[in-house]
C-alpha atoms as a PDB file:
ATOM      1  CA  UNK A   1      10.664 -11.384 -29.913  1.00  0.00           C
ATOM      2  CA  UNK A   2       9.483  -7.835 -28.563  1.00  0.00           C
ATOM      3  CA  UNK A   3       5.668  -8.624 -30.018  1.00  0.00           C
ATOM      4  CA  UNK A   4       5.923 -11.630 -27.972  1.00  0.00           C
ATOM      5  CA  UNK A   5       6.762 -10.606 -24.751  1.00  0.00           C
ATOM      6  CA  UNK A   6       5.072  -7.270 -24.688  1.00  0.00           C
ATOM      7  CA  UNK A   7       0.964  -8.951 -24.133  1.00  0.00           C
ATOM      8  CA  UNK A   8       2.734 -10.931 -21.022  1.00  0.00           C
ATOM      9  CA  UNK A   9       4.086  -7.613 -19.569  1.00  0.00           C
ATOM     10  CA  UNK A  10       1.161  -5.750 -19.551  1.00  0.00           C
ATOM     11  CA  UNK A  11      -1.225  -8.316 -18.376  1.00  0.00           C
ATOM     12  CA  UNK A  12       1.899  -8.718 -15.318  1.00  0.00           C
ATOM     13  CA  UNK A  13       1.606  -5.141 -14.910  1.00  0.00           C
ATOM     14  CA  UNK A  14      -2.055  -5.189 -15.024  1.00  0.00           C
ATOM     15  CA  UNK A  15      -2.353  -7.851 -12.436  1.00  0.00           C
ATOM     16  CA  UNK A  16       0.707  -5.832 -10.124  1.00  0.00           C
ATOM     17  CA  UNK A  17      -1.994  -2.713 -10.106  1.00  0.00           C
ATOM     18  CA  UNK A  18      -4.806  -4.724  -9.470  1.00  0.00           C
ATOM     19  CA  UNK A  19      -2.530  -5.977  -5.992  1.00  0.00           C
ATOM     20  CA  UNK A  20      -1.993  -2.509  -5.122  1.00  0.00           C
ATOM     21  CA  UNK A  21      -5.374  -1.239  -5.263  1.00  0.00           C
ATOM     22  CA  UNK A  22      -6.346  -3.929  -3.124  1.00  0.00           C
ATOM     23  CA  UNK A  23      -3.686  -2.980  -1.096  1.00  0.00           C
ATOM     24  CA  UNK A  24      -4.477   0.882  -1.108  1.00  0.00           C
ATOM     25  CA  UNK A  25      -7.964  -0.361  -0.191  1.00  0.00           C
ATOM     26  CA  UNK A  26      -7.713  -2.690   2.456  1.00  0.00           C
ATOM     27  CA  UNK A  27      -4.145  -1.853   3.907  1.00  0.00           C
ATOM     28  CA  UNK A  28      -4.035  -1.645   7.458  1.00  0.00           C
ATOM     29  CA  UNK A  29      -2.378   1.400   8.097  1.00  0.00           C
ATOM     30  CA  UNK A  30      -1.604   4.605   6.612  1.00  0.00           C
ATOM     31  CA  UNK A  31       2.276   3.864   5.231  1.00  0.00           C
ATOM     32  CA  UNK A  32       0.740   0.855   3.878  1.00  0.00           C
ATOM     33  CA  UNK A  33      -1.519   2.653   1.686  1.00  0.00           C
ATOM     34  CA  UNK A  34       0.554   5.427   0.414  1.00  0.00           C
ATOM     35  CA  UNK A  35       3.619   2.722  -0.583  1.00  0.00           C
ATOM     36  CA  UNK A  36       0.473   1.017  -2.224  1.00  0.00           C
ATOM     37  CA  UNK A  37      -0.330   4.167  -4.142  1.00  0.00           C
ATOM     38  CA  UNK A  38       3.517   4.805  -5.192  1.00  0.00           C
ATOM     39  CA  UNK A  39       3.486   1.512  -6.341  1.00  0.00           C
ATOM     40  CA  UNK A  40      -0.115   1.764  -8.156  1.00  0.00           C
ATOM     41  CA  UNK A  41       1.672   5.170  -9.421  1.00  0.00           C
ATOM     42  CA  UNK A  42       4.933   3.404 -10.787  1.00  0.00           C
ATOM     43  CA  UNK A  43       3.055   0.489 -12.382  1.00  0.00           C
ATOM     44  CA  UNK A  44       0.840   2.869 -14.399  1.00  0.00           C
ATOM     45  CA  UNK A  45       4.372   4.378 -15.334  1.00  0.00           C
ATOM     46  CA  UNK A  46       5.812   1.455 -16.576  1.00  0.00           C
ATOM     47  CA  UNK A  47       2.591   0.417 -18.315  1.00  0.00           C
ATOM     48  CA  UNK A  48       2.474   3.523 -20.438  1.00  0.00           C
ATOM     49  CA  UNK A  49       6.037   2.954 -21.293  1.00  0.00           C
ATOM     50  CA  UNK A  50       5.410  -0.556 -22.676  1.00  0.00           C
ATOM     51  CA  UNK A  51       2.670   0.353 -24.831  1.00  0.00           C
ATOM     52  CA  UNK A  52       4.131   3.115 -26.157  1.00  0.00           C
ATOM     53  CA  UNK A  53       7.261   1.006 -27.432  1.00  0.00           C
ATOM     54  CA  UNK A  54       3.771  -1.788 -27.998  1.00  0.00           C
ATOM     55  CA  UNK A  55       2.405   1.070 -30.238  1.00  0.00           C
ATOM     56  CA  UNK A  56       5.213   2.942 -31.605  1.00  0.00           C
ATOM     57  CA  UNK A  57       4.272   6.174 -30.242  1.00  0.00           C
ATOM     58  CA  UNK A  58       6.451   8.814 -28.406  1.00  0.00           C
ATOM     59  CA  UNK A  59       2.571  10.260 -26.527  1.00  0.00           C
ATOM     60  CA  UNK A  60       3.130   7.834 -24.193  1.00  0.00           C
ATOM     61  CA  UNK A  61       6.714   8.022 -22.970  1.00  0.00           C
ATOM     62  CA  UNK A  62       5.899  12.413 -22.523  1.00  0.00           C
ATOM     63  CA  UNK A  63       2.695  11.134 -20.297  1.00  0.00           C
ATOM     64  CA  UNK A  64       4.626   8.434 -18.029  1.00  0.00           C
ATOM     65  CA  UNK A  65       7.036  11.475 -17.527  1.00  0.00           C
ATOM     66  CA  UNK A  66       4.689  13.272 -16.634  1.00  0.00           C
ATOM     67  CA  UNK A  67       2.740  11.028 -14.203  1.00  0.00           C
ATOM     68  CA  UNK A  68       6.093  10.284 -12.796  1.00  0.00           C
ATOM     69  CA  UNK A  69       6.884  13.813 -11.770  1.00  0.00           C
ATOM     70  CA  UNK A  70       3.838  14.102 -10.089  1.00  0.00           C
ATOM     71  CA  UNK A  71       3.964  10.789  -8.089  1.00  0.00           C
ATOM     72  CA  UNK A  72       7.409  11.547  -6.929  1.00  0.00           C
ATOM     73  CA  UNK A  73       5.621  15.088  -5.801  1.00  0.00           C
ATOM     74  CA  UNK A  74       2.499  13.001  -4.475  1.00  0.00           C
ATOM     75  CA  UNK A  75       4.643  10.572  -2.841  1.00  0.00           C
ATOM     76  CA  UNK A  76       6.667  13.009  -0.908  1.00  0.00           C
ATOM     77  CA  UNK A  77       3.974  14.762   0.345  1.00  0.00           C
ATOM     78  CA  UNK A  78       1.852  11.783   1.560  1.00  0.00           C
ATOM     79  CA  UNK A  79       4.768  10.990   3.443  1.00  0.00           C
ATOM     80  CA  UNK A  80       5.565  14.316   4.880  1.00  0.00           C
ATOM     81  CA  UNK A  81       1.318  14.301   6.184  1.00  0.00           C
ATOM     82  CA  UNK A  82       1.969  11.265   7.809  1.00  0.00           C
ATOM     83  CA  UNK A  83       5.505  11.903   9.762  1.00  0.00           C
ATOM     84  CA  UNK A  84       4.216  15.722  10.522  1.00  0.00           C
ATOM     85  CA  UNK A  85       0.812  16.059  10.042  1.00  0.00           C
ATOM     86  CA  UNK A  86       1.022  18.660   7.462  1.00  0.00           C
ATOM     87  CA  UNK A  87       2.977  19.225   4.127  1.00  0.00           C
ATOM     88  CA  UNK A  88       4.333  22.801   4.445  1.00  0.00           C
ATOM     89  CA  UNK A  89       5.963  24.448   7.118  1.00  0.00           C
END
């Protein structure tokens, strides 16, 4: 049933980041983009989580930790520009 389903998530998750890069792209304002590029940021996450369980391989759960540390990071900082108008301090 998993080797099923697994083809249809990806190609959903492909077609989710495809959305939010058009979204980062065209947004119209500056929240906008940066929820675009947590979302770009959590799809990636999820897709190297399905093709590791896809391909049996533990690489790819250690990388979506590791982009998902990051975007959290990312994320809070884009939004901490934006209210303030700078990150530290």
């Amino acid at each position: 049933m998993t080797a099923a389903v697994l083809p249809f998530v990806v190609g959903a998750l492909a077609l989710a980041m495809l959305l939010s890069l058009l979204r980062l792209l065209r947004g119209p304002g500056i929240a906008d983009r940066v929820l675009a590029l947590d979302t770009l940021y959590v799809c990636t996450l999820a897709l190297l989580v399905v093709l590791g369980i896809q391909w049996r391989d533990g690489v790819y759960f250690e990388a979506a930790l590791l982009i998902g540390l990051l975007g959290f990071i990312g994320t809070v900082a884009l939004g901490r520009y934006v209210e303030r108008g700078k990150v530290i301090g």
